[in-house]
Structure formats: C-alpha cells, structure tokens
C-alpha atoms as a PDB file:
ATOM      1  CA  UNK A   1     -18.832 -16.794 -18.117  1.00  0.00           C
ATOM      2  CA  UNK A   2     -21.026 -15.211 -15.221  1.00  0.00           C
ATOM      3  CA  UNK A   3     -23.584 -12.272 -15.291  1.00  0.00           C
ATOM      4  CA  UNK A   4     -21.934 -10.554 -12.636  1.00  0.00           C
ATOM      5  CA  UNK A   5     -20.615  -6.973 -13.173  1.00  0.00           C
ATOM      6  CA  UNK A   6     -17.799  -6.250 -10.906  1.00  0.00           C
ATOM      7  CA  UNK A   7     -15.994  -2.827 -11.126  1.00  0.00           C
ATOM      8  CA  UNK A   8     -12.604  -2.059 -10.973  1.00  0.00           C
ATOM      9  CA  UNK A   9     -11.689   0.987  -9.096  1.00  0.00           C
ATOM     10  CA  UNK A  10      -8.208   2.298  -9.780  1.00  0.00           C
ATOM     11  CA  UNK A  11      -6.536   4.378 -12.286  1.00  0.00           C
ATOM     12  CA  UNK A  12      -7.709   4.243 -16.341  1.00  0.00           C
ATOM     13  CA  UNK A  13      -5.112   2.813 -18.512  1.00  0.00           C
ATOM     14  CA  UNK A  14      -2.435   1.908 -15.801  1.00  0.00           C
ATOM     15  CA  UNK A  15      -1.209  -1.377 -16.360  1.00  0.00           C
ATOM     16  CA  UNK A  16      -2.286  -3.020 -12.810  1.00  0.00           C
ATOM     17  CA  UNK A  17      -5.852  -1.792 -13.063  1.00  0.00           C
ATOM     18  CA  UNK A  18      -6.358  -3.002 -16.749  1.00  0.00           C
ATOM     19  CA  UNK A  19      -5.119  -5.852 -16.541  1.00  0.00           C
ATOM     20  CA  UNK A  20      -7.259  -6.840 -13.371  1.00  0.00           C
ATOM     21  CA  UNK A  21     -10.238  -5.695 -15.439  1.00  0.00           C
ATOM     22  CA  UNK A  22      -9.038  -7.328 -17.960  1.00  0.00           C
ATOM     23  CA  UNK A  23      -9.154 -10.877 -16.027  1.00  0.00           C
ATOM     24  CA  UNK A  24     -12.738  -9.634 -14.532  1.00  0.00           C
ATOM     25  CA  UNK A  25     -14.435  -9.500 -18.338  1.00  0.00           C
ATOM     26  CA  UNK A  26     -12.596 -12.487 -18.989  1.00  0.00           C
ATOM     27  CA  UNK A  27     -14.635 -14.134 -16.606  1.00  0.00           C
ATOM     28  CA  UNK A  28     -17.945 -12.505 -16.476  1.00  0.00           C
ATOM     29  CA  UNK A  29     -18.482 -10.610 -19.676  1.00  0.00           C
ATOM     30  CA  UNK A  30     -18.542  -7.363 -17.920  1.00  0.00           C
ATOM     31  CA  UNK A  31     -16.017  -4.535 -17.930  1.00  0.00           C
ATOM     32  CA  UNK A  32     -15.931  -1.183 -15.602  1.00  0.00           C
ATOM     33  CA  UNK A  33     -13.253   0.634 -14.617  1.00  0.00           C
ATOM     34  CA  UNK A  34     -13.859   3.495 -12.610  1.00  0.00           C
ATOM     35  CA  UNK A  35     -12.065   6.304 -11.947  1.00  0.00           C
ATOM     36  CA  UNK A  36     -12.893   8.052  -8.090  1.00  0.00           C
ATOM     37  CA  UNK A  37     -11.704  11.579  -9.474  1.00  0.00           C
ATOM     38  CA  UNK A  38     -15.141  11.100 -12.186  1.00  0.00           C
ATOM     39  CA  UNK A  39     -17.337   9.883  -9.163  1.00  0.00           C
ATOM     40  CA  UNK A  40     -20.678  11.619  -7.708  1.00  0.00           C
ATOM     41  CA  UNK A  41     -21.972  11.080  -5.088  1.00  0.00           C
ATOM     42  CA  UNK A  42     -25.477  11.547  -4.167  1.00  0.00           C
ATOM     43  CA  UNK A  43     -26.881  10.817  -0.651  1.00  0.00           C
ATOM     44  CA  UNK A  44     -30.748  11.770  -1.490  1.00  0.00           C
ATOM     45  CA  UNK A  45     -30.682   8.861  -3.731  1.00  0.00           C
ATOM     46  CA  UNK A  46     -28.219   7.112  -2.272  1.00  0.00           C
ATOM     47  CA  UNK A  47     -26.355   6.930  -5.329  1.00  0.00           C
ATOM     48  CA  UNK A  48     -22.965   6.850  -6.440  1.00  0.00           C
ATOM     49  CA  UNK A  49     -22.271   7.653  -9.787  1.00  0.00           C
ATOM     50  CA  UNK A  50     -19.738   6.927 -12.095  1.00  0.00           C
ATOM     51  CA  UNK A  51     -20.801   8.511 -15.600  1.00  0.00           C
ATOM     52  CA  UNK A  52     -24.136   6.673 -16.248  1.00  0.00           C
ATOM     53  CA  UNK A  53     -23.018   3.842 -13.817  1.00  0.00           C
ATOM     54  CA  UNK A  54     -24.598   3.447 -10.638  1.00  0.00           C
ATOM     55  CA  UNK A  55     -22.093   1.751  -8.527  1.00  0.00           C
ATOM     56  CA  UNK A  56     -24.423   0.815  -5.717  1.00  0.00           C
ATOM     57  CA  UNK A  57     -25.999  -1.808  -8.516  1.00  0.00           C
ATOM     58  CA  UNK A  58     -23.269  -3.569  -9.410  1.00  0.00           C
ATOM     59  CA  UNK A  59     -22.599  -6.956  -7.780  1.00  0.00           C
ATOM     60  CA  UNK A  60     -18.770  -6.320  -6.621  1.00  0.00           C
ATOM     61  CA  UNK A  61     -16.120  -3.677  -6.934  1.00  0.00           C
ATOM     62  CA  UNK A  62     -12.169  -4.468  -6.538  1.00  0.00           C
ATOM     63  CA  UNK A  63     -10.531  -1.282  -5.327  1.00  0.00           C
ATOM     64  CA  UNK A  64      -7.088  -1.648  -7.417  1.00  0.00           C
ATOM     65  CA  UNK A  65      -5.993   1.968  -6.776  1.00  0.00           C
ATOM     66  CA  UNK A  66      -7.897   4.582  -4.928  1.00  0.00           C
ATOM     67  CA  UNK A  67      -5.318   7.414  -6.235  1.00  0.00           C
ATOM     68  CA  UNK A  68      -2.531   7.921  -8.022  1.00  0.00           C
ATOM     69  CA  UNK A  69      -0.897   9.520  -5.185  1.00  0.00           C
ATOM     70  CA  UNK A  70      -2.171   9.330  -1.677  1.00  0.00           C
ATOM     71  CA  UNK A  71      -3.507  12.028  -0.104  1.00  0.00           C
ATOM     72  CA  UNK A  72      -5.959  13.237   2.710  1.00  0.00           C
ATOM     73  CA  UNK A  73      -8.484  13.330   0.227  1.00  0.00           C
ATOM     74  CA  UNK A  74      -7.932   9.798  -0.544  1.00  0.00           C
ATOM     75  CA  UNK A  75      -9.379   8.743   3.019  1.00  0.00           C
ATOM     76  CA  UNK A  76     -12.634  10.804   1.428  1.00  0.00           C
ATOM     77  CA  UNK A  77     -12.561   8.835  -1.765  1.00  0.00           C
ATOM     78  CA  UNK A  78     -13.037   5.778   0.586  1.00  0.00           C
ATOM     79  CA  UNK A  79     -15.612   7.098   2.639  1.00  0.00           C
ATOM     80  CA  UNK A  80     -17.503   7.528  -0.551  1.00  0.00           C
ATOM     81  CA  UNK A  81     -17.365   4.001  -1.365  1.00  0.00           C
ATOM     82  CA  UNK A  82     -18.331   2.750   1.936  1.00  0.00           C
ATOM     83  CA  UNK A  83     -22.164   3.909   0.503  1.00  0.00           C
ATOM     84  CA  UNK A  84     -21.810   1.131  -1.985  1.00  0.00           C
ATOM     85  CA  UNK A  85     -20.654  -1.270   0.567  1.00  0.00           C
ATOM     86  CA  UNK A  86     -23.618  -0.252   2.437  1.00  0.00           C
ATOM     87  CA  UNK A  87     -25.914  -1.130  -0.123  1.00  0.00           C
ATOM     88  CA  UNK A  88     -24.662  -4.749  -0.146  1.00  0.00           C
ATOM     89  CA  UNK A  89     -21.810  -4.363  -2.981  1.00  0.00           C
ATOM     90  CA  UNK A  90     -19.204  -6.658  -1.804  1.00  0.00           C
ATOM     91  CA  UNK A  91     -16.287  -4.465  -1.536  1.00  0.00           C
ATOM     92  CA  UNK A  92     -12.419  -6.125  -2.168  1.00  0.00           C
ATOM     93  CA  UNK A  93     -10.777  -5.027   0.420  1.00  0.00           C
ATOM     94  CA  UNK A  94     -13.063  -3.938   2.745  1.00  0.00           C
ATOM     95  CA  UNK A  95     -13.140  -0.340   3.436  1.00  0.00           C
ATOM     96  CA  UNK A  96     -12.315  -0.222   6.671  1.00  0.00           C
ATOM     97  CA  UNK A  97      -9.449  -2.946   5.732  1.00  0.00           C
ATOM     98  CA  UNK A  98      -8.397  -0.094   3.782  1.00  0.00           C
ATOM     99  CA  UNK A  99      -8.712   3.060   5.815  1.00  0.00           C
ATOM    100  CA  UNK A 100      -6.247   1.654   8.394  1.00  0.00           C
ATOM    101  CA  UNK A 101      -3.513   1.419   5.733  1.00  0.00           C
ATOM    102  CA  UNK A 102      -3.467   4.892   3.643  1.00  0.00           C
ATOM    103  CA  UNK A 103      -2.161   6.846   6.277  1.00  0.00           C
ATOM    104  CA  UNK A 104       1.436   5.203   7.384  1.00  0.00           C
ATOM    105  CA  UNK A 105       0.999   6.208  11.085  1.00  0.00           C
ATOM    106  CA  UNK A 106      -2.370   4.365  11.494  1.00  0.00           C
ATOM    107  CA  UNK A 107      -0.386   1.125   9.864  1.00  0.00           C
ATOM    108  CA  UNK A 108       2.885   1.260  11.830  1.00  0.00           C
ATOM    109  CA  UNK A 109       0.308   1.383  15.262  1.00  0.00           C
ATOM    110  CA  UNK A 110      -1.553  -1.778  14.076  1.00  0.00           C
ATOM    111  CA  UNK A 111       1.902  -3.509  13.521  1.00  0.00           C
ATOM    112  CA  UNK A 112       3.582  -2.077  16.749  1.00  0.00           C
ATOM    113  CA  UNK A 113       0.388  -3.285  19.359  1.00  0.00           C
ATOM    114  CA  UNK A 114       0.870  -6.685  16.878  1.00  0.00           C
ATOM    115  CA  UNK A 115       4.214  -6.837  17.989  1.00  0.00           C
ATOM    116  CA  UNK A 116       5.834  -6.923  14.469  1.00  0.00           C
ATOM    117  CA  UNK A 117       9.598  -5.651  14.440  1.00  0.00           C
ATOM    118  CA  UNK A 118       9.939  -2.240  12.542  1.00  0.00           C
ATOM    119  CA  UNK A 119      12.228  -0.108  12.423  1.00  0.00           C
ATOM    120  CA  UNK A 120      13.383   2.400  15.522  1.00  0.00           C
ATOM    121  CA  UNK A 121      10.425   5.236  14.579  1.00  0.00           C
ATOM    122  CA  UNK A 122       9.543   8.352  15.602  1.00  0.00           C
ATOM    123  CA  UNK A 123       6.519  10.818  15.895  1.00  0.00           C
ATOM    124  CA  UNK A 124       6.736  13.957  17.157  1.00  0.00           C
ATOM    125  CA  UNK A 125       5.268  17.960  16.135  1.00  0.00           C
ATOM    126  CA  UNK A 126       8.666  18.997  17.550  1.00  0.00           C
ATOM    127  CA  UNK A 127      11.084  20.135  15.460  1.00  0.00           C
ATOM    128  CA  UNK A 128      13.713  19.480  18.678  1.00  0.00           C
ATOM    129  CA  UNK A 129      12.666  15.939  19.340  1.00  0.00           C
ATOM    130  CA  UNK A 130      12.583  15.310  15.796  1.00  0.00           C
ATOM    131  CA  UNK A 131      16.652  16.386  15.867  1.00  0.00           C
ATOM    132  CA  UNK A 132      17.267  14.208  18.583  1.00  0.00           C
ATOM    133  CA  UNK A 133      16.041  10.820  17.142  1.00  0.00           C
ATOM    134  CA  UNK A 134      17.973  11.928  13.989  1.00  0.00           C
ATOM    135  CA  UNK A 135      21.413  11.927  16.616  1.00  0.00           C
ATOM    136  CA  UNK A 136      20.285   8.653  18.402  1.00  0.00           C
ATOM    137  CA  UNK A 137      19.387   7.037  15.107  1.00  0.00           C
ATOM    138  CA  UNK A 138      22.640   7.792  13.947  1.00  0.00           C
ATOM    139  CA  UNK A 139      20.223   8.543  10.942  1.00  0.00           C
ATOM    140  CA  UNK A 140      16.637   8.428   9.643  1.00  0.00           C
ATOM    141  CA  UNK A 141      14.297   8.758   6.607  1.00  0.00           C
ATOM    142  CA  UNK A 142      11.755  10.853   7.189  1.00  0.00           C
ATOM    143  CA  UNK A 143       8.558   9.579   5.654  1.00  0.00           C
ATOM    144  CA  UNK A 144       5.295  12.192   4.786  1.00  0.00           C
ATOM    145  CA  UNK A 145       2.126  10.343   6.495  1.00  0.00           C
ATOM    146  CA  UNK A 146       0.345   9.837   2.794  1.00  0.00           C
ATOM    147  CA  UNK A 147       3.114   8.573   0.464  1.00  0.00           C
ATOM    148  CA  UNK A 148       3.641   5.861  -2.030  1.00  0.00           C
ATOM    149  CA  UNK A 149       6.844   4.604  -3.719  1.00  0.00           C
ATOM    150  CA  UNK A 150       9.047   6.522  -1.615  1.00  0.00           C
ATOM    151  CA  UNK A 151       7.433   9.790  -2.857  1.00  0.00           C
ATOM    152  CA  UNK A 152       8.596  12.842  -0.822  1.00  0.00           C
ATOM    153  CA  UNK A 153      10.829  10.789   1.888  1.00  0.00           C
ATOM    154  CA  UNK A 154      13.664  12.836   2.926  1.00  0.00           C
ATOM    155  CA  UNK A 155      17.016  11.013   4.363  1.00  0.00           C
ATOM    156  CA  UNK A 156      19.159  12.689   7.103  1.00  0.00           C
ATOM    157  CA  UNK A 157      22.398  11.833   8.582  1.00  0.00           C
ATOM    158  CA  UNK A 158      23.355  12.706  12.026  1.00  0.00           C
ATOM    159  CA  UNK A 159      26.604  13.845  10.897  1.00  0.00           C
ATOM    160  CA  UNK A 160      25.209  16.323   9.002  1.00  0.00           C
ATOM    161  CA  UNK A 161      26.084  19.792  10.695  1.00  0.00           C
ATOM    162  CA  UNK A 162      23.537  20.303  13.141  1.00  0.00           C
ATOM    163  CA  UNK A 163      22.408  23.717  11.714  1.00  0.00           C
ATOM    164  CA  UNK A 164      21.755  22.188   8.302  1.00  0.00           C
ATOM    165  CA  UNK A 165      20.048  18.967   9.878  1.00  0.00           C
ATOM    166  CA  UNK A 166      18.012  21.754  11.529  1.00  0.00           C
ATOM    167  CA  UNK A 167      17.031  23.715   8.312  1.00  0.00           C
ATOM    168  CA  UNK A 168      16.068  20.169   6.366  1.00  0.00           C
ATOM    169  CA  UNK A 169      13.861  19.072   9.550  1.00  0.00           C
ATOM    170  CA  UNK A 170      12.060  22.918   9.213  1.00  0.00           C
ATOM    171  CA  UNK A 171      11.393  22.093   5.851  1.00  0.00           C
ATOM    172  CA  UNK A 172       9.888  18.673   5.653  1.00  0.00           C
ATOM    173  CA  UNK A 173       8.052  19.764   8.857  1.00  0.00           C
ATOM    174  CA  UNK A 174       6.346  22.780   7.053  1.00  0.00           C
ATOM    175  CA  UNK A 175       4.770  20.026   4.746  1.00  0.00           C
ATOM    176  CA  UNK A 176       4.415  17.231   7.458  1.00  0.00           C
ATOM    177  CA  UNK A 177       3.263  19.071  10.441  1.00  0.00           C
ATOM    178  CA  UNK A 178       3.112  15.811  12.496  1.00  0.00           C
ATOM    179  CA  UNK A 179       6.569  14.292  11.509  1.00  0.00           C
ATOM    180  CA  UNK A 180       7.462  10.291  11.182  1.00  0.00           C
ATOM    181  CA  UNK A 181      10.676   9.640  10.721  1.00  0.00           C
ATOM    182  CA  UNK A 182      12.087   6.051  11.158  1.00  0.00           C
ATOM    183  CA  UNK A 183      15.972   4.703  11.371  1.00  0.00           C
ATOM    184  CA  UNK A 184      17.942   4.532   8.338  1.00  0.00           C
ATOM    185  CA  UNK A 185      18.545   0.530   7.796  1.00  0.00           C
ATOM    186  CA  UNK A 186      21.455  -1.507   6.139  1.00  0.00           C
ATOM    187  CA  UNK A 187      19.506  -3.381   3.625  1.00  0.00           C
ATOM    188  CA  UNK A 188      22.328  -3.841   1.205  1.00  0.00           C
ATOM    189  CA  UNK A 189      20.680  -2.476  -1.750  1.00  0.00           C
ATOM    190  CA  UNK A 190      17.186  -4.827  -1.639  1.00  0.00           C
ATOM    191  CA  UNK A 191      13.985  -5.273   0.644  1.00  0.00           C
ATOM    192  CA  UNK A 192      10.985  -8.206  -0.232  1.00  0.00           C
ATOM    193  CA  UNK A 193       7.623  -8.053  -1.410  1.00  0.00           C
ATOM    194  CA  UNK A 194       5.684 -11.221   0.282  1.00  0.00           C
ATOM    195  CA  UNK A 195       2.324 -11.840  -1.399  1.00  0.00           C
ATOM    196  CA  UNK A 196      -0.733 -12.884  -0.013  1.00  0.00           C
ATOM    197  CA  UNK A 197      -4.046 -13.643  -1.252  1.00  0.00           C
ATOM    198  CA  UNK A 198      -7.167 -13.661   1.572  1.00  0.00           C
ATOM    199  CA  UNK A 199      -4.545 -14.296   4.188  1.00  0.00           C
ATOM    200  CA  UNK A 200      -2.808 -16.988   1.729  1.00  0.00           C
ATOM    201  CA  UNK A 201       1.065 -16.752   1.074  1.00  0.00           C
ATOM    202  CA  UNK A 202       1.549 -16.575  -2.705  1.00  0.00           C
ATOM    203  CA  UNK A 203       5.218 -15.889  -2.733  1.00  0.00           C
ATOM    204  CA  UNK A 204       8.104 -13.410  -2.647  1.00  0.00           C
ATOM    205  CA  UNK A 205      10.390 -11.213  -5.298  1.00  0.00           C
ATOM    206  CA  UNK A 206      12.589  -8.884  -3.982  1.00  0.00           C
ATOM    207  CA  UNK A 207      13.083  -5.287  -5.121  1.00  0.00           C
ATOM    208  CA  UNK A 208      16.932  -4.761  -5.946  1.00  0.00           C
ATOM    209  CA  UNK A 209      18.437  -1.493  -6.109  1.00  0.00           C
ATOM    210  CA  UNK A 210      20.541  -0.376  -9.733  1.00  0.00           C
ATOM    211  CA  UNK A 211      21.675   3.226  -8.711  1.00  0.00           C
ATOM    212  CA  UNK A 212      23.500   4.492  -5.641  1.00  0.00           C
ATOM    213  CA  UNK A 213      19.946   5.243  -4.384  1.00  0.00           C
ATOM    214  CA  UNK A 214      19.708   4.981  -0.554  1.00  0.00           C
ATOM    215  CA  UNK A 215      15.746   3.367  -1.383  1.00  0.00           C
ATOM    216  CA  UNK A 216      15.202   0.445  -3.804  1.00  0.00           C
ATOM    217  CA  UNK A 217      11.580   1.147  -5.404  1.00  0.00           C
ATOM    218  CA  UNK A 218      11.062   1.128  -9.092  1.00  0.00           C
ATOM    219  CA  UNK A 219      10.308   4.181  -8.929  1.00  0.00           C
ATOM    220  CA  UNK A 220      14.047   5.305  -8.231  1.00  0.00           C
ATOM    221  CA  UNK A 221      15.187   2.579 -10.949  1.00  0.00           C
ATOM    222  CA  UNK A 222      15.116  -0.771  -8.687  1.00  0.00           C
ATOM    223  CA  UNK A 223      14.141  -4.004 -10.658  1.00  0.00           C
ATOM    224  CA  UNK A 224      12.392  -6.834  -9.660  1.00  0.00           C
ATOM    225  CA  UNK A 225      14.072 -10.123  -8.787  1.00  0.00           C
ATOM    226  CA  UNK A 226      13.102 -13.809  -7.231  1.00  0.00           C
ATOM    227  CA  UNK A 227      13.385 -14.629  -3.687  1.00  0.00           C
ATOM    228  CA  UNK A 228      13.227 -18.060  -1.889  1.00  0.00           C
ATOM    229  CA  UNK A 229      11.842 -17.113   1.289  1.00  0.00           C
ATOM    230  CA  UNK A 230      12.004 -19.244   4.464  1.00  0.00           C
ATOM    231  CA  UNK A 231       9.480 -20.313   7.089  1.00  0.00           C
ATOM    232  CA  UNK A 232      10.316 -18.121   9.503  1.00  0.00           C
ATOM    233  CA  UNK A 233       9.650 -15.072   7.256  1.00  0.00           C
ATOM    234  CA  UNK A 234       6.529 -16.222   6.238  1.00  0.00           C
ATOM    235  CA  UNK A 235       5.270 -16.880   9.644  1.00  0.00           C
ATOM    236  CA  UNK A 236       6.759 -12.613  10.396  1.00  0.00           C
ATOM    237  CA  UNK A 237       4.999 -11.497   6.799  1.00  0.00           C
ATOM    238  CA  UNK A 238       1.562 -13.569   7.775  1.00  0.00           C
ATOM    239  CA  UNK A 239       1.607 -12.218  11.264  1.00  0.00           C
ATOM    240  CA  UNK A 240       1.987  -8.636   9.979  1.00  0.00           C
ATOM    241  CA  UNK A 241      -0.522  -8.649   7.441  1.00  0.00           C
ATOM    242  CA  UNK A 242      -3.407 -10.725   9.473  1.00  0.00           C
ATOM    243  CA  UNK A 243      -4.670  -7.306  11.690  1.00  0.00           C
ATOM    244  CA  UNK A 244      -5.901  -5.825   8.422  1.00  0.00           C
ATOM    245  CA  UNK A 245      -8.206  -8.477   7.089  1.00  0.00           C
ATOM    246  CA  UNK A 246      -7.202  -7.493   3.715  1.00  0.00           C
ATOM    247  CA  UNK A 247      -8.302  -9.914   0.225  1.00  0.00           C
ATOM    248  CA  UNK A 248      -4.574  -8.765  -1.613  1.00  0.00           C
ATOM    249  CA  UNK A 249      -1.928  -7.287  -0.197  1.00  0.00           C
ATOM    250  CA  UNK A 250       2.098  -7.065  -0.128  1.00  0.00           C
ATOM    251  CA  UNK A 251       4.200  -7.256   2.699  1.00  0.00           C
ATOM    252  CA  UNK A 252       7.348  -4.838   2.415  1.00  0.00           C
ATOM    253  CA  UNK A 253      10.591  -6.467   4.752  1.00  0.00           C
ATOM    254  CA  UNK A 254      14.073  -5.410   5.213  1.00  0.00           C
ATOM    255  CA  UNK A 255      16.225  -7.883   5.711  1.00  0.00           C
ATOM    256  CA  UNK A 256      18.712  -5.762   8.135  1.00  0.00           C
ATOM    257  CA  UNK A 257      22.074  -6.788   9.814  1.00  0.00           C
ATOM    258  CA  UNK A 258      19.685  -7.658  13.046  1.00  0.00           C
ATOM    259  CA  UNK A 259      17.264  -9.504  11.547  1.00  0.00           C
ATOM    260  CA  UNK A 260      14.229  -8.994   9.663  1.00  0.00           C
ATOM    261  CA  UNK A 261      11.822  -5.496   9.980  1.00  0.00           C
ATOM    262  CA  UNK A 262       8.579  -4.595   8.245  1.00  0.00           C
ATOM    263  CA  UNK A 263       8.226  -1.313   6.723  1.00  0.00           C
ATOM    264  CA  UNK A 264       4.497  -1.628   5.904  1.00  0.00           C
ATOM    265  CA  UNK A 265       1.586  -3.676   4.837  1.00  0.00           C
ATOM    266  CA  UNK A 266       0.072  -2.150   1.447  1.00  0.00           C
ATOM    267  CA  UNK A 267      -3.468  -1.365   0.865  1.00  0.00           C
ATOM    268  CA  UNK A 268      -3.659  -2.975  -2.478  1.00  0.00           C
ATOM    269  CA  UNK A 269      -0.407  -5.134  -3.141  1.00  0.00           C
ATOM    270  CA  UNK A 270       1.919  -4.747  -6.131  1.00  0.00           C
ATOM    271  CA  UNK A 271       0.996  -6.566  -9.332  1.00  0.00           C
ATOM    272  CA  UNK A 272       4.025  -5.788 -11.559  1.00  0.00           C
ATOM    273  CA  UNK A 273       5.916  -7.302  -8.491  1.00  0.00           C
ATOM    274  CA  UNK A 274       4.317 -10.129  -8.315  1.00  0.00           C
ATOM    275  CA  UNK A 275       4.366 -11.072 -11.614  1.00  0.00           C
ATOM    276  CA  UNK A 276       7.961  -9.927 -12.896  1.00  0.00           C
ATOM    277  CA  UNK A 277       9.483 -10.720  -9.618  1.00  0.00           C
ATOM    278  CA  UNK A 278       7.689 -14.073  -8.415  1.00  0.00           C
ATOM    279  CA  UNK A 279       5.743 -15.122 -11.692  1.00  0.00           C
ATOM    280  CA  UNK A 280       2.581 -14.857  -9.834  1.00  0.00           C
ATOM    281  CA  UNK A 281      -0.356 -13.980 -12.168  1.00  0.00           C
ATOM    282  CA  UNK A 282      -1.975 -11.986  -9.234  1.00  0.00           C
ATOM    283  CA  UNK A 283      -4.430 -10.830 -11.439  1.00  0.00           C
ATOM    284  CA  UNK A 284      -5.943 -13.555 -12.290  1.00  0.00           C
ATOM    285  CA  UNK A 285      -6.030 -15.041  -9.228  1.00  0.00           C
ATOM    286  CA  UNK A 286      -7.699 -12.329  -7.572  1.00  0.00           C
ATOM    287  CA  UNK A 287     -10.325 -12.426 -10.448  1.00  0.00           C
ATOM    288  CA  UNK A 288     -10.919 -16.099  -9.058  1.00  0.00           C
ATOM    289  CA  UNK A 289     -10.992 -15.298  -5.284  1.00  0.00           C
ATOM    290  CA  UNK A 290     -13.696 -11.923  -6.137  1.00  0.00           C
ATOM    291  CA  UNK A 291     -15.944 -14.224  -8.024  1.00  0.00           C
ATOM    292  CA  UNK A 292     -16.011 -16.713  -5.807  1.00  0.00           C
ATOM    293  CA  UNK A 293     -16.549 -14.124  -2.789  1.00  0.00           C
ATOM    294  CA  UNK A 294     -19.407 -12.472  -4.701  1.00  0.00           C
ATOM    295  CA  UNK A 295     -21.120 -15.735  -5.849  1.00  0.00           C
ATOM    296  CA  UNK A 296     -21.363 -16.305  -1.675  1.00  0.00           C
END
C-alpha cells in the first residue's frame, strides 16, 4: 500500500474504468474516478475541478476513457487535462500521445509517413471524388473522423446503382463534411487486437464475427477469441504503435487475402479484449506500470 492518489478518468460505473480503479485502490488506498462531463476548469487558479477534487494535486491520473463517444469536444476534454499535466501530474498516456489518436485522420497520417500497410483510403470534401474511389475500390466503408466501435460507418458497394451510391455519399457527407472512406477488406469474419504495455507486446485475441455483419466489433455481436500471433505480426503491430508513445494501447489488424493491414492504433486499448480474449489482466498490470511511473 502507497499514499499516492491516482485518478481514473473514464466513464463511472463502466466495467473497464472500475475495474482499473479498482486495481489503483488496491494498491494505494486511494480511489477517484472522474468523470470529464463533471469537470471545471478554472485558469485564475489554475485549477481543475472535479467535485471537491482538485485534480492538479493528485500524484497521477490514468485517462481510461475520455468519452463515451468521441467527439470534437473530446479533443477539448483533453486540452483541459493538459493543465494538470502542466502542473507536474504524471498523465497515462500523455496528452499529446492522445490527441494524435481521437481523430482517425490524424492516426492513419502517423501510420502512412510510418510506412504501416492500411487499407487503400481516401479523403476528399468532394462528393465526385468520393464516388470514384467507391468504383476503383470496388467498395469502401466510409468511416466519420470521431468514431468508436464502428459507430456511424457506412458501407458502399460499387455495384450499387450509381444514383443511389450518389444519394448515400450526400448523406454521410452532410454529417462528415471532410469524408474518409477506406476499401472494403476480405477479413473472413475476424480482425486482431495486439496488446501492448509501454511499448511491450502483451498478446493477441481476435474479435470474431457471429452475425452476417460486414464489421466484427462487439458492439455488432462479435465475441472475443485467442490468437497465436507470429513474429512477423508483432514486429508490423510494434512498428505501428511506436509513433504514438502511448503507456496502453491496442493494435487493430486485418488479416486480408494480401497480407496483413492496420486499421488503427487506439487511444486507450481494450480491456474486456484483453482479458476475455487473451487472459491478460490488463488492469492490473497497468496499475503496476502507473505506480511505478509515478514513484519516478
């Protein structure tokens, strides 16, 4: 037991964030989750309050969830933190770690000028060129810059009729004014999740598709399997994730008919994943890895 009070940013009574605070009091005696949506911040004091909380006194703060959804706004929830980080709160991951992650454009540029194989993408305003990577994709999910879990990704095939592929791009563009759209991908009904801890590979589980669903998250009914993983796609996962300097983190791969692709790097990593999937407490041993980081 320690007398350091570490904070858990993320969302109250959500299994991931509990049970990280959960491993936190465990350690240290000290419990404090805090919820960004309940957070004030005051720059004439320098203070950033979370009920009677000032987070800018408290030794460390793990940033487990930012939002349940993500957002614009969610970039300003982390520019509110980065006044605690100022103050000399040790901050897991780093804020800026973070900022280059949220929005999926920012991420797929890191990877791309990393050289990490993706999938054929696209970024245009332009409804037109948008229509014409559809036809030389031969089809493509279109993916809204701040998403999680597959929320709000639209998939079109270029043999839809072109005047209905041209009414479905309208209408994901009048949400998404700068569209991303990547190339639909044979993954046979499962991508990975590679785990790593500071950098460290932890493992793998894959996420396995139960429904005719053309995506395999949980949240469209996927489960959670193991997955032996070999060197090679280590070496592509550990590449991929290195830019971001990150403390946790997951590692989403398809596993297409030429060769391996990553979708993205995530922010804060998947617990349930980890655990269910690979039988990696990843709670606890990011408890372990904070402490130690905070102690110096």
């Amino acid at each position: 037991m320690t007398d350091l009070k570490i904070g858990v940013v993320g969302i109250p009574g959500k299994w991931s964030t509990e049970v990280l605070a959960g491993a936190l009091e465990k350690r240290t005696g000290f419990r404090c989750v805090i919820d960004m949506a309940e957070v004030a911040l005051d720059l004439e004091t320098r203070s950033l309050m979370s009920g009677s909380q000032n987070l800018c006194q408290l030794d460390g703060l793990v940033i487990k969830k930012i939002s349940e959804e993500y957002s614009p706004a969610t970039l300003d929830r982390l520019e509110m933190l980065r006044i605690a980080e100022n103050s000399g709160v040790r901050i897991f991951s780093r804020t800026a770690s973070i900022l280059g992650l949220i929005n999926r454009l920012s991420c797929t540029v890191t990877l791309s000028n990393a050289g990490i194989p993706m999938p054929a993408t696209c970024v245009s305003e332009s409804e037109t060129e948008a229509l014409a990577a559809v036809k030389r994709f031969g089809g493509a999910v279109f993916k809204p810059l701040f998403s999680t879990k597959a929320r709000g990704m639209t998939l079109m095939d270029a043999a839809s009729h072109e005047d209905t592929l041209k009414r479905s791009i309208a209408a994901f563009k009048a949400e998404n004014p700068v569209m991303y759209l990547q190339q639909k991908v044979n993954l046979s009904g499962r991508d990975l999740g590679m785990v790593f801890l500071a950098g460290k590979y932890l493992g793998t589980y894959a996420r396995v598709a139960q429904t005719d669903s053309w995506n395999t998250t949980i949240h469209h009914g996927g489960k959670y399997e193991p997955f032996d993983a070999d060197e090679e796609l280590i070496d592509l996962a550990r590449r991929a994730q290195a830019p971001f300097g990150l403390d946790f983190t997951t590692v989403d791969i398809g596993l297409t008919d030429n060769g391996p692709v990553v979708f993205e790097v995530s922010a804060f990593g998947g617990f349930r994943g980890a655990l269910e999937g690979a039988g990696i407490d990843a709670a606890d041993l990011y408890a372990d890895h904070v402490i130690a980081k905070v102690r110096g």
